[in-house]
PDB file of N, CA and C in Angstrom:
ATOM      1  N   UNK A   1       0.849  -1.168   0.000  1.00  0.00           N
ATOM      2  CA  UNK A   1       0.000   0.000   0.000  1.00  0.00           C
ATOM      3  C   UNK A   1       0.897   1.234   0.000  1.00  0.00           C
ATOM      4  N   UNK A   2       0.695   2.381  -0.705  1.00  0.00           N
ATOM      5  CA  UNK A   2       1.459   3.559  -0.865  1.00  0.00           C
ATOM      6  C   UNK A   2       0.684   4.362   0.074  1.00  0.00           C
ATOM      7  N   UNK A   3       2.519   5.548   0.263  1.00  0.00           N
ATOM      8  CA  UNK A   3       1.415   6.553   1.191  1.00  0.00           C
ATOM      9  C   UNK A   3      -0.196   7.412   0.557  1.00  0.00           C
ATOM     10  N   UNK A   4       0.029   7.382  -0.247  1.00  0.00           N
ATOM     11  CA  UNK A   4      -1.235   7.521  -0.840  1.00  0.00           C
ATOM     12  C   UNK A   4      -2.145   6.722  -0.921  1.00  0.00           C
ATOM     13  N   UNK A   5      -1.996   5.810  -0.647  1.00  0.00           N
ATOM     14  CA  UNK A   5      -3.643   4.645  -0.107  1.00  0.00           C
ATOM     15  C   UNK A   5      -3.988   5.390   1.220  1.00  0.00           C
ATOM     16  N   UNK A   6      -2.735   5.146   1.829  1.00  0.00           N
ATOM     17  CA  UNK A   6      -3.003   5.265   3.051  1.00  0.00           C
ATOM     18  C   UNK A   6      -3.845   6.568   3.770  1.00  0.00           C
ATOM     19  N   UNK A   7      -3.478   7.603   2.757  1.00  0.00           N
ATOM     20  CA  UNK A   7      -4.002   8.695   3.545  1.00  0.00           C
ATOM     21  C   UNK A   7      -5.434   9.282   3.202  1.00  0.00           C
ATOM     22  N   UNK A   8      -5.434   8.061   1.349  1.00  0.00           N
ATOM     23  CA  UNK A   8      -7.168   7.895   1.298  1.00  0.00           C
ATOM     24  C   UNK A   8      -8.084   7.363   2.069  1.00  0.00           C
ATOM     25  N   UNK A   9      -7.216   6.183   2.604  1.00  0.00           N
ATOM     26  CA  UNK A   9      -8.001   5.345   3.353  1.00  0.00           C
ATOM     27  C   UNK A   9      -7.872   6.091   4.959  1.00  0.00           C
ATOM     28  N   UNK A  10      -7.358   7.021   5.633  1.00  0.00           N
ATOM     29  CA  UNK A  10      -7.562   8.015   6.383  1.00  0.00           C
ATOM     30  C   UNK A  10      -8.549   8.564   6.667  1.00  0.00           C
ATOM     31  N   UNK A  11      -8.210   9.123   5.723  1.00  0.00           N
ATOM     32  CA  UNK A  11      -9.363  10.206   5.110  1.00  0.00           C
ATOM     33  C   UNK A  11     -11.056   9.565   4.985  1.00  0.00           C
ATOM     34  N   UNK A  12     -11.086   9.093   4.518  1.00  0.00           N
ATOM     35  CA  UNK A  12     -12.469   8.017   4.047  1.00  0.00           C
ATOM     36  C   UNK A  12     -13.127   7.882   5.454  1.00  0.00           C
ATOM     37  N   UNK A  13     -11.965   7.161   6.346  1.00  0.00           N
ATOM     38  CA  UNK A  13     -12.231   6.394   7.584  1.00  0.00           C
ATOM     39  C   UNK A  13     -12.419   7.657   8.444  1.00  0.00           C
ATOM     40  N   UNK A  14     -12.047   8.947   8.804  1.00  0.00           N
ATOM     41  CA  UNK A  14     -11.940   9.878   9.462  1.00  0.00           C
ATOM     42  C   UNK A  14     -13.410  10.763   9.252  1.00  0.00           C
ATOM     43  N   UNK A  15     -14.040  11.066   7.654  1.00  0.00           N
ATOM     44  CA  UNK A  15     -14.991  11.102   6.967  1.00  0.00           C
ATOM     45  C   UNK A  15     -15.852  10.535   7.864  1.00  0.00           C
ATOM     46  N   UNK A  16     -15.891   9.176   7.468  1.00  0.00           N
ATOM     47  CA  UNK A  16     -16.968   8.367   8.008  1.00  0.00           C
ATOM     48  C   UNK A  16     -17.383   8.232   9.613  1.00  0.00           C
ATOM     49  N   UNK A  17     -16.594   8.678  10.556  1.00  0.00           N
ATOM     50  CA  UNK A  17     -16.890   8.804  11.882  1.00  0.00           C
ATOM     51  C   UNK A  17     -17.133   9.563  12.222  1.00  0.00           C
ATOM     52  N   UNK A  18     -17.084  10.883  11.573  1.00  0.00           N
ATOM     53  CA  UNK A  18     -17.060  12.060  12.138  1.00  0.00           C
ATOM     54  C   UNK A  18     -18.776  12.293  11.331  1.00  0.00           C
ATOM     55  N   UNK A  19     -19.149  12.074  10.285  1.00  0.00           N
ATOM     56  CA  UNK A  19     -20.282  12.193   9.266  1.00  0.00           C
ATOM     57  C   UNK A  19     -21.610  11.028  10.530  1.00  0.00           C
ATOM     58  N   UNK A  20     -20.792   9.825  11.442  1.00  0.00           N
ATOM     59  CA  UNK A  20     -21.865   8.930  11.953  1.00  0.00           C
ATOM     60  C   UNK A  20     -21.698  10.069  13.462  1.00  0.00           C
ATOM     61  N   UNK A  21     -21.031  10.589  13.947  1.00  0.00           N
ATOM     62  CA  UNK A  21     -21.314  11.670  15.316  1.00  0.00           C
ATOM     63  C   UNK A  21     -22.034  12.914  14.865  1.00  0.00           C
ATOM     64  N   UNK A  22     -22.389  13.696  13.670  1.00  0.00           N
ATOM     65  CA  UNK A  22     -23.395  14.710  13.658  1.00  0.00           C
ATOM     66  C   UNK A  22     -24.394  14.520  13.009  1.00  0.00           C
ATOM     67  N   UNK A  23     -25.373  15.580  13.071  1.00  0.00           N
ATOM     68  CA  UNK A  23     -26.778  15.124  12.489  1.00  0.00           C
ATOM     69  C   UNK A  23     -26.231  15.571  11.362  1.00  0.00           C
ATOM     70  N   UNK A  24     -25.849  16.762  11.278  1.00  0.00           N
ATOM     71  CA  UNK A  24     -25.277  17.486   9.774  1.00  0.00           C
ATOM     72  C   UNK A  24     -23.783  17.799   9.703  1.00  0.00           C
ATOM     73  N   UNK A  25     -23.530  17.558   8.569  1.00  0.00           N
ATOM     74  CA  UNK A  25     -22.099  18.500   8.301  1.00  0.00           C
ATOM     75  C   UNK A  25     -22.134  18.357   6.789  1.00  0.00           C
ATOM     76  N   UNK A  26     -21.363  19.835   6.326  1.00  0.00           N
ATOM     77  CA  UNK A  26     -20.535  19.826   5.463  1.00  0.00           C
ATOM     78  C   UNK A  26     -19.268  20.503   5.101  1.00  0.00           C
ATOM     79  N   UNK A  27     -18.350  19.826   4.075  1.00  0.00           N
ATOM     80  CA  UNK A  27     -16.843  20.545   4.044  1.00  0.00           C
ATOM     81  C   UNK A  27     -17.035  21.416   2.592  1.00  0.00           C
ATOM     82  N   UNK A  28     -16.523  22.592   3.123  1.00  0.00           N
ATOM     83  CA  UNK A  28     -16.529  23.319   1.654  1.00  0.00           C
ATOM     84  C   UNK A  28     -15.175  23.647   1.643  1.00  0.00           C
ATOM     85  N   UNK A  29     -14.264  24.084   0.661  1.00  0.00           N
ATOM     86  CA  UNK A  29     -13.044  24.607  -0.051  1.00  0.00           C
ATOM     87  C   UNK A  29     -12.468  25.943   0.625  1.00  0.00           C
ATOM     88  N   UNK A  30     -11.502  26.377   0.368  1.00  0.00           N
ATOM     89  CA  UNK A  30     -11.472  27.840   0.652  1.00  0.00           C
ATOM     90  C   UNK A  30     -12.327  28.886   0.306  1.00  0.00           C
ATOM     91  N   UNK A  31     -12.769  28.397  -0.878  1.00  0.00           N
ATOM     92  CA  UNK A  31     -13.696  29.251  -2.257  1.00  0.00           C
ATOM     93  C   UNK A  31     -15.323  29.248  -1.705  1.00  0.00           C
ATOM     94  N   UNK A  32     -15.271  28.620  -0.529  1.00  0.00           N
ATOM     95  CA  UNK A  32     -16.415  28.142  -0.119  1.00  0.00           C
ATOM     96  C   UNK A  32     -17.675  27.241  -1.010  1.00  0.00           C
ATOM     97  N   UNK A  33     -16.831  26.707  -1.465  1.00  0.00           N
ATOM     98  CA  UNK A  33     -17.776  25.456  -2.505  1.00  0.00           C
ATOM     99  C   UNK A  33     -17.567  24.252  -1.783  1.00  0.00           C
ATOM    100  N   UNK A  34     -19.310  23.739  -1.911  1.00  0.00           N
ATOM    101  CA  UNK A  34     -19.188  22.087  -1.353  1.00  0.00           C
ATOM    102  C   UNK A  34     -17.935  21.209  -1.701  1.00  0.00           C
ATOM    103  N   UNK A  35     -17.572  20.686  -0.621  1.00  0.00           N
ATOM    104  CA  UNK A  35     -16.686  19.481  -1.161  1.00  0.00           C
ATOM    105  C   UNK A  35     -17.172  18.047  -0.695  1.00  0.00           C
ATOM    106  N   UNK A  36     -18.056  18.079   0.398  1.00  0.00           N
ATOM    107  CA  UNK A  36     -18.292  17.102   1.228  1.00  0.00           C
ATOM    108  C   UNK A  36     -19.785  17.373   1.881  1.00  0.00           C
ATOM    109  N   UNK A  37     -20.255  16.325   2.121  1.00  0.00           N
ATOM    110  CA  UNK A  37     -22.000  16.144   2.819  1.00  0.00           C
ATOM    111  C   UNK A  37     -21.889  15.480   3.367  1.00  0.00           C
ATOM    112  N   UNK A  38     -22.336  15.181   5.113  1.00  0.00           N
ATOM    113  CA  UNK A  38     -22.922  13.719   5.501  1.00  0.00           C
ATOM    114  C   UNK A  38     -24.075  13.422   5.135  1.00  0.00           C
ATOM    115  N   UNK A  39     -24.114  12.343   5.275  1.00  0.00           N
ATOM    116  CA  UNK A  39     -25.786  11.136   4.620  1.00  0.00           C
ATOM    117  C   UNK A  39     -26.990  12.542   5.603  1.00  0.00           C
ATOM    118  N   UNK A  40     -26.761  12.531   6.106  1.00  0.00           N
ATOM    119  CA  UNK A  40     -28.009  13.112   6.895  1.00  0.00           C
ATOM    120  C   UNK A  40     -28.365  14.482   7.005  1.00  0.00           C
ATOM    121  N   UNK A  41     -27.519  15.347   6.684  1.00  0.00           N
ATOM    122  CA  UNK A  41     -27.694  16.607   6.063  1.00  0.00           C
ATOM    123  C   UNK A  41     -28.557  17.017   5.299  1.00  0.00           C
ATOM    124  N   UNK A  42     -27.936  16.300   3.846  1.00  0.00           N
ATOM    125  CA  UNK A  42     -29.271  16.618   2.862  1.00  0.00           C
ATOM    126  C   UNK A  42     -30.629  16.382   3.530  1.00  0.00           C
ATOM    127  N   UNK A  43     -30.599  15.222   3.907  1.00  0.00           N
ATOM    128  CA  UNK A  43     -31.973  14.665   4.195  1.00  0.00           C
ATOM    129  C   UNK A  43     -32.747  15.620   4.979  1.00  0.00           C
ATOM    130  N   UNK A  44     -31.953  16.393   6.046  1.00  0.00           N
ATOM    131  CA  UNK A  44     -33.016  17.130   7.201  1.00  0.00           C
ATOM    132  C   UNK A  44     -33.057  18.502   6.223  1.00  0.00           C
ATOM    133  N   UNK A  45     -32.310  18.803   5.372  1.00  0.00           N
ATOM    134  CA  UNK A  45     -32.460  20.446   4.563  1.00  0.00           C
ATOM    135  C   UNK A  45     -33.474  19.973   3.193  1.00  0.00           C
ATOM    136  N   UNK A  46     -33.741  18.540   3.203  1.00  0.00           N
ATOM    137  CA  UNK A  46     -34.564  18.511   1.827  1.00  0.00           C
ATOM    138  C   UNK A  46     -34.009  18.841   0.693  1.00  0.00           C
ATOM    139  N   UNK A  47     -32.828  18.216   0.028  1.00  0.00           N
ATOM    140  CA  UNK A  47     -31.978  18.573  -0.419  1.00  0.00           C
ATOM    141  C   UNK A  47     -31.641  17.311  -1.424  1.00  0.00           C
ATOM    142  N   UNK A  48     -32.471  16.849  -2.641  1.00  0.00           N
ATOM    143  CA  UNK A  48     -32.788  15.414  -3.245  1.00  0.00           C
ATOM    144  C   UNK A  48     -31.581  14.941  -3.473  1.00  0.00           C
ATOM    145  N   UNK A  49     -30.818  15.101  -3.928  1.00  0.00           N
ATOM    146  CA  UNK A  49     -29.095  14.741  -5.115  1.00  0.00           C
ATOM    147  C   UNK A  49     -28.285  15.683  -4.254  1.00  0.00           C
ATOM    148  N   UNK A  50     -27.487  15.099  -3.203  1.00  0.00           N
ATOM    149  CA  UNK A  50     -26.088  15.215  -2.351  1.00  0.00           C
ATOM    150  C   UNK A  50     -25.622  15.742  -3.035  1.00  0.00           C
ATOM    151  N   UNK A  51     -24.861  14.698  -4.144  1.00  0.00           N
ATOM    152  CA  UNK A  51     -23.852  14.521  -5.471  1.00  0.00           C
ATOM    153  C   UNK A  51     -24.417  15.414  -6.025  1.00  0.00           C
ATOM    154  N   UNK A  52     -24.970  16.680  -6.368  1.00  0.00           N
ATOM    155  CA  UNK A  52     -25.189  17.738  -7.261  1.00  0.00           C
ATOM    156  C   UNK A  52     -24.372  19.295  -6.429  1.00  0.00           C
ATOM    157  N   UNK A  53     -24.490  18.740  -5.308  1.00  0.00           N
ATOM    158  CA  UNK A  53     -24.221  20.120  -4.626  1.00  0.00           C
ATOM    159  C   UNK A  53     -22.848  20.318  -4.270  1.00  0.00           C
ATOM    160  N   UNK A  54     -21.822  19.343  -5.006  1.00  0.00           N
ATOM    161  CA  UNK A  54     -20.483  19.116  -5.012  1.00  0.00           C
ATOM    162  C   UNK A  54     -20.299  19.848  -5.595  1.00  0.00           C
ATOM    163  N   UNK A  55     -19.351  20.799  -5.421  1.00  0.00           N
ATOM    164  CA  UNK A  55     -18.714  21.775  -5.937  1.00  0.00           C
ATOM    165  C   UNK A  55     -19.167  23.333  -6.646  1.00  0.00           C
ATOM    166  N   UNK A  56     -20.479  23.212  -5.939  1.00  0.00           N
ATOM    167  CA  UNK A  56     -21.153  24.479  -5.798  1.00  0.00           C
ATOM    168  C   UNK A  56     -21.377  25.311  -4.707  1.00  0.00           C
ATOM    169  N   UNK A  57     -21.316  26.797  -4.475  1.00  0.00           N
ATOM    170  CA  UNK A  57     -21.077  27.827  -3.888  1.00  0.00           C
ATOM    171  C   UNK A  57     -21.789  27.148  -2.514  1.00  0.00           C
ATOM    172  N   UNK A  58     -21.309  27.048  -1.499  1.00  0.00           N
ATOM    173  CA  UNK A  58     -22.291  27.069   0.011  1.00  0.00           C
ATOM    174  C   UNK A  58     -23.238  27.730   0.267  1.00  0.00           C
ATOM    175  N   UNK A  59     -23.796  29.171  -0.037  1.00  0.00           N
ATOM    176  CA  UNK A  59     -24.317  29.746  -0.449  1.00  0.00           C
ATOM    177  C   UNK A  59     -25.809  29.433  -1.406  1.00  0.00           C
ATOM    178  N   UNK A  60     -24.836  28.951  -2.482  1.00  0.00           N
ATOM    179  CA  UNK A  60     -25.984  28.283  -3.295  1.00  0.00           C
ATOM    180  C   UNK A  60     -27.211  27.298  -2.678  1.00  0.00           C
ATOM    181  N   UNK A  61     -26.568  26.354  -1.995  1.00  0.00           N
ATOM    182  CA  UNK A  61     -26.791  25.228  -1.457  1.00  0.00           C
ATOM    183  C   UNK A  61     -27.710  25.478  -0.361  1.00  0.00           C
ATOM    184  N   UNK A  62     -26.781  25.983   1.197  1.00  0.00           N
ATOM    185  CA  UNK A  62     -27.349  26.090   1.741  1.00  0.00           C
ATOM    186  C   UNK A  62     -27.614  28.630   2.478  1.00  0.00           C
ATOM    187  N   UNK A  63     -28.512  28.632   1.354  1.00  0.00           N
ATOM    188  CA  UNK A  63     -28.337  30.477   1.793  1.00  0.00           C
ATOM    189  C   UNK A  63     -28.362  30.576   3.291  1.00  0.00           C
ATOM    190  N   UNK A  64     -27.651  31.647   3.595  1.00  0.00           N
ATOM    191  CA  UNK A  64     -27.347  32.467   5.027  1.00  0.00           C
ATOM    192  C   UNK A  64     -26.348  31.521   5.792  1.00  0.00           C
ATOM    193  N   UNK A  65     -25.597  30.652   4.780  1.00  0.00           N
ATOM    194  CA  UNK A  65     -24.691  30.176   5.778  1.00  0.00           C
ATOM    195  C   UNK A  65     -23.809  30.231   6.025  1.00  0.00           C
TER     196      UNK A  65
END
């Protein structure tokens, strides 16, 4: 495994525990564009396609935030 597995598989695993301890989160960029959703986010903002709101303005997504 390269350090680059490794720090996907980090990452992924770090993702995933932190996404099962809140009701919501998301990671946006410097630029403040989505990069990241937990499963349960969308769901409580009503928010159909996660995967659409990747890499669009935070703003866009979720206003006043």
């Amino acid at each position: 495994m390269t350090p680059d597995d490794l720090r996907q598989l980090a990452s992924k695993s770090l993702l995933s525990h932190f996404a099962d301890l809140c009701e919501g989160a998301v990671i946006v960029d410097a630029a403040a564009n989505v990069v990241w959703m937990n499963d349960q986010y969308p769901a409580r903002l009503g928010i159909p396609d996660p995967a659409a709101t990747v890499g669009r303005p935070i703003e866009e997504v979720i206003p006043n935030s």
